[in-house]
Protein backbone atom coordinates (compact mmCIF):
# COMPACT_ATOMS: atom_id res chain seq x y z
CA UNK A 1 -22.12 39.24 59.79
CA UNK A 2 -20.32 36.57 57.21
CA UNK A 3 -19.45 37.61 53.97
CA UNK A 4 -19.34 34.39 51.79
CA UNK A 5 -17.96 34.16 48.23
CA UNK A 6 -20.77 32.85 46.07
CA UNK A 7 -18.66 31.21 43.78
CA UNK A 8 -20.19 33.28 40.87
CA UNK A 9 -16.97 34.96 39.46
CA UNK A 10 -16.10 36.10 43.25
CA UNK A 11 -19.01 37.93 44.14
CA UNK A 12 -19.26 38.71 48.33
CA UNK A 13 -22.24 38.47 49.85
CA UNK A 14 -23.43 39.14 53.11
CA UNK A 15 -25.11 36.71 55.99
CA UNK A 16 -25.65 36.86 59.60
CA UNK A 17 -25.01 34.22 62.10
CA UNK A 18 -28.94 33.11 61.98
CA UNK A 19 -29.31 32.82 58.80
CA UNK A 20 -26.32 29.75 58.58
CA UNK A 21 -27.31 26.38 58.74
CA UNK A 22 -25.72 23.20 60.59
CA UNK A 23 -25.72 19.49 59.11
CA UNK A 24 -28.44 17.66 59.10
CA UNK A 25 -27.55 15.56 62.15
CA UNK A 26 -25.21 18.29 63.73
CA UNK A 27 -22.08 17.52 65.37
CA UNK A 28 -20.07 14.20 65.27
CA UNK A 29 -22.55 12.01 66.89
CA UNK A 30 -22.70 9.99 68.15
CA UNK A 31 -19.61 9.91 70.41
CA UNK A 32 -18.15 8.51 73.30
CA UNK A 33 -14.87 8.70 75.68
CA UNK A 34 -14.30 6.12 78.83
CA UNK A 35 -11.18 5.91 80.76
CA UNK A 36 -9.46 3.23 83.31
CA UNK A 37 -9.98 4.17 86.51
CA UNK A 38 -7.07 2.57 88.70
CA UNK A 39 -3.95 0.86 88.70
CA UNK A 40 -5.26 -2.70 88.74
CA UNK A 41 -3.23 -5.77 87.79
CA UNK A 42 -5.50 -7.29 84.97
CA UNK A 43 -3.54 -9.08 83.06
CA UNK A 44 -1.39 -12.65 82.86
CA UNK A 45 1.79 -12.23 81.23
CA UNK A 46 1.43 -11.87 77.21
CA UNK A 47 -2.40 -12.80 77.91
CA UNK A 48 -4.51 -10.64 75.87
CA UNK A 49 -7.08 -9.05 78.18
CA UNK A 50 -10.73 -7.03 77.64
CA UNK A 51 -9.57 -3.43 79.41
CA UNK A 52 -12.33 -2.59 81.64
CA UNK A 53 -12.76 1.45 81.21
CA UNK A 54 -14.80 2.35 83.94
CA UNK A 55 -14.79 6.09 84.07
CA UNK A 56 -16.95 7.50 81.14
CA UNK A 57 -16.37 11.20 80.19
CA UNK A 58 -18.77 11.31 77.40
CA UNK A 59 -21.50 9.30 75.46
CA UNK A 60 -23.97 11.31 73.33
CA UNK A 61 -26.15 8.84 72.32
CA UNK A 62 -25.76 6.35 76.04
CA UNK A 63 -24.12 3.66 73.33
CA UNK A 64 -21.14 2.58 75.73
CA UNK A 65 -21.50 0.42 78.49
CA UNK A 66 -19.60 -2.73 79.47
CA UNK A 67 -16.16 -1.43 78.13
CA UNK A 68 -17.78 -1.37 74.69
CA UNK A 69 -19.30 1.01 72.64
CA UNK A 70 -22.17 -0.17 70.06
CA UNK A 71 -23.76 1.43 66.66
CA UNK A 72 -26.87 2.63 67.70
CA UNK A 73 -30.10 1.45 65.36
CA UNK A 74 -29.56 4.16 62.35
CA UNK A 75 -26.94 5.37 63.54
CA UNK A 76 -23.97 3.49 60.83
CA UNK A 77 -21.40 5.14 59.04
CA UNK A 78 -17.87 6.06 59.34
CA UNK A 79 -16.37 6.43 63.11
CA UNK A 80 -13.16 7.53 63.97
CA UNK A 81 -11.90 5.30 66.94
CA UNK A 82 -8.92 5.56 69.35
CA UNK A 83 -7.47 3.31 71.82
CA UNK A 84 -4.18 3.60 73.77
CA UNK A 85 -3.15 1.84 77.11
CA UNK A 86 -0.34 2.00 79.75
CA UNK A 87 0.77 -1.40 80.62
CA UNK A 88 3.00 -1.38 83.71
CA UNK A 89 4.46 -3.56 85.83
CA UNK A 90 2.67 -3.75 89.04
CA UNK A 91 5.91 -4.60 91.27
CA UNK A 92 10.00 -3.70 91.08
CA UNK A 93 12.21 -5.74 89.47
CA UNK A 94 9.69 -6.82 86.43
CA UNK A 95 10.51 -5.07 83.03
CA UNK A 96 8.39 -4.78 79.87
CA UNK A 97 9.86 -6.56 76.71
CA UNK A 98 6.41 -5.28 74.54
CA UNK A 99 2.94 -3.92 74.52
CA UNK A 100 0.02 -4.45 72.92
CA UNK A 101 -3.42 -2.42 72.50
CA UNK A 102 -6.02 -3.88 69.60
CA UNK A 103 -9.71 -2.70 68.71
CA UNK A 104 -12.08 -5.52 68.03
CA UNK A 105 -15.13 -5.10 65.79
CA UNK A 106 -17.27 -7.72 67.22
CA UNK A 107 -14.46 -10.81 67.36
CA UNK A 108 -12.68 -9.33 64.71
CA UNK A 109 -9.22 -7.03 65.20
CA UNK A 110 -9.89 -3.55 63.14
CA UNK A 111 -6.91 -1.52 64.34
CA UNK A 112 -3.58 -2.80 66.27
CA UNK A 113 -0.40 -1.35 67.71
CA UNK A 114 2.52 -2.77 69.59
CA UNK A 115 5.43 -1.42 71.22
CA UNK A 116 8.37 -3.59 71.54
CA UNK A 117 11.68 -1.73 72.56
CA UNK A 118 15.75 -3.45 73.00
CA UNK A 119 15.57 -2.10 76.56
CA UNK A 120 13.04 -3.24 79.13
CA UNK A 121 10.67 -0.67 80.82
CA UNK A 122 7.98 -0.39 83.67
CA UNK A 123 5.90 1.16 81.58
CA UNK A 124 4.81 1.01 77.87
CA UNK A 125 2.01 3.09 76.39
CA UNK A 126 0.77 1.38 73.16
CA UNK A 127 -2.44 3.49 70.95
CA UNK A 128 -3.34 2.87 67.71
CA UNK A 129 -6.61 5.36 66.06
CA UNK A 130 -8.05 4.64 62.59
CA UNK A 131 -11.30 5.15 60.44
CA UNK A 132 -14.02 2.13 60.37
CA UNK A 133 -16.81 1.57 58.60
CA UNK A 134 -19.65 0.72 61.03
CA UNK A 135 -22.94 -0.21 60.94
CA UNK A 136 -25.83 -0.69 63.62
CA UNK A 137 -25.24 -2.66 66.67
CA UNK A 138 -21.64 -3.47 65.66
CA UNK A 139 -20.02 -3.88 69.04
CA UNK A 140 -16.44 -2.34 69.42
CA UNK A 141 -14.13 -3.45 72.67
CA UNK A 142 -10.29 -2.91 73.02
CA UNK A 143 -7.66 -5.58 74.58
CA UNK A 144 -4.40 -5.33 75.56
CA UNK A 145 -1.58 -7.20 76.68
CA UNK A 146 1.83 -6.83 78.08
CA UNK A 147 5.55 -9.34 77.75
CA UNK A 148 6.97 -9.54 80.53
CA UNK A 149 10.98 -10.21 81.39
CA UNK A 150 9.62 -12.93 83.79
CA UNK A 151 6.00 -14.22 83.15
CA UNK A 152 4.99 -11.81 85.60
CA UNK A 153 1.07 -9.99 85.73
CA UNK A 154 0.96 -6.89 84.19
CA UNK A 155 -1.25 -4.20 84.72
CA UNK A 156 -3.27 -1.62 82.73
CA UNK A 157 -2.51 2.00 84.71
CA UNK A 158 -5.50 4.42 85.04
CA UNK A 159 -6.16 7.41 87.52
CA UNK A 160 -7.68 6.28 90.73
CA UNK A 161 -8.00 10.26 91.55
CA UNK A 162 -10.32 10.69 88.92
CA UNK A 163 -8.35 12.97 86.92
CA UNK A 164 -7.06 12.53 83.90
CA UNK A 165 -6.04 9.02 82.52
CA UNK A 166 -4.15 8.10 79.52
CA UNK A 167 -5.70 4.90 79.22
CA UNK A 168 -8.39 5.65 77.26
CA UNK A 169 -10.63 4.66 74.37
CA UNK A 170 -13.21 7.00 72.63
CA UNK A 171 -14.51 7.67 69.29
CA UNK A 172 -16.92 9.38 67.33
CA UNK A 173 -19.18 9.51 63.88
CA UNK A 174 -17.98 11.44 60.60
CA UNK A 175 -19.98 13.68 59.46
């Protein structure tokens, strides 16, 4: 049993479970969450490059495919997104100056981070998250990039195992 104030001077009164009602719609749907898989070198040096997540955890409504995710027909709103990336360096010697990660609505950059540091680094783990406004059969994608200390590849770092990955890029509706 609940017991709910009423909002009529404080008055409790008692529910069960049953009785409670969801959203219309229910949860945050729909919603997605795709990972990189491996270690590949994907990138040219401060090239700006489509991250291929090829591991998908989740999908709700079967709205990601291709690396991107798109607004299914009804389906518009407000969507919480998130992005973030490890760019590495994919042999010794080569140091990281900056990072990039950006979300792309269509052609269009909705949400960006970089990480620049005074040191170099192997790695560098740029994310950036927001709220969009979305509406059917927008198409969202993330790129990234990575500076190099000598015009070297970089790479974008996944799991290859399978497990857990910190590259990453999910999302989901507002309800």
């Amino acid at each position: 049993l609940f017991l709910i104030d009423d909002g009529a001077g404080g008055t409790l009164r008692k529910t069960a479970a049953s009785r409670l009602k969801t959203y219309a719609g229910g949860a945050n749907t729909p919603a997605f969450m795709a990972q990189h898989a491996g270690n590949t070198t994907t990138a040219n040096d401060n090239s700006e490059t489509a991250v291929p997540f090829a591991v998908e955890k989740g999908d709700t409504d079967s709205a990601f495919a291709s690396n991107a995710f798109t607004v299914p027909t009804g389906k518009g709103g407000n969507y919480f997104i998130s992005a973030q990336v490890i760019v590495g360096c994919p042999s010794s010697g080569v140091f990281l100056k900056s990072a990039t990660v950006n979300v792309f609505v269509g052609s269009t950059i909705k949400l960006s981070a970089q990480v620049r540091i005074g040191d170099l680094a192997t790695a560098l783990n740029p994310s950036c998250n927001g709220i969009l406004p979305l509406a059917a059969d927008d198409v969202v994608t993330v790129k990234a990039s990575g500076d190099t200390n000598d015009s070297s590849t970089v790479r974008f770092e996944g799991d290859s195992a399978g497990g857990t990955s910190s590259t990453s890029f999910s999302g989901f509706k507002l309800i």
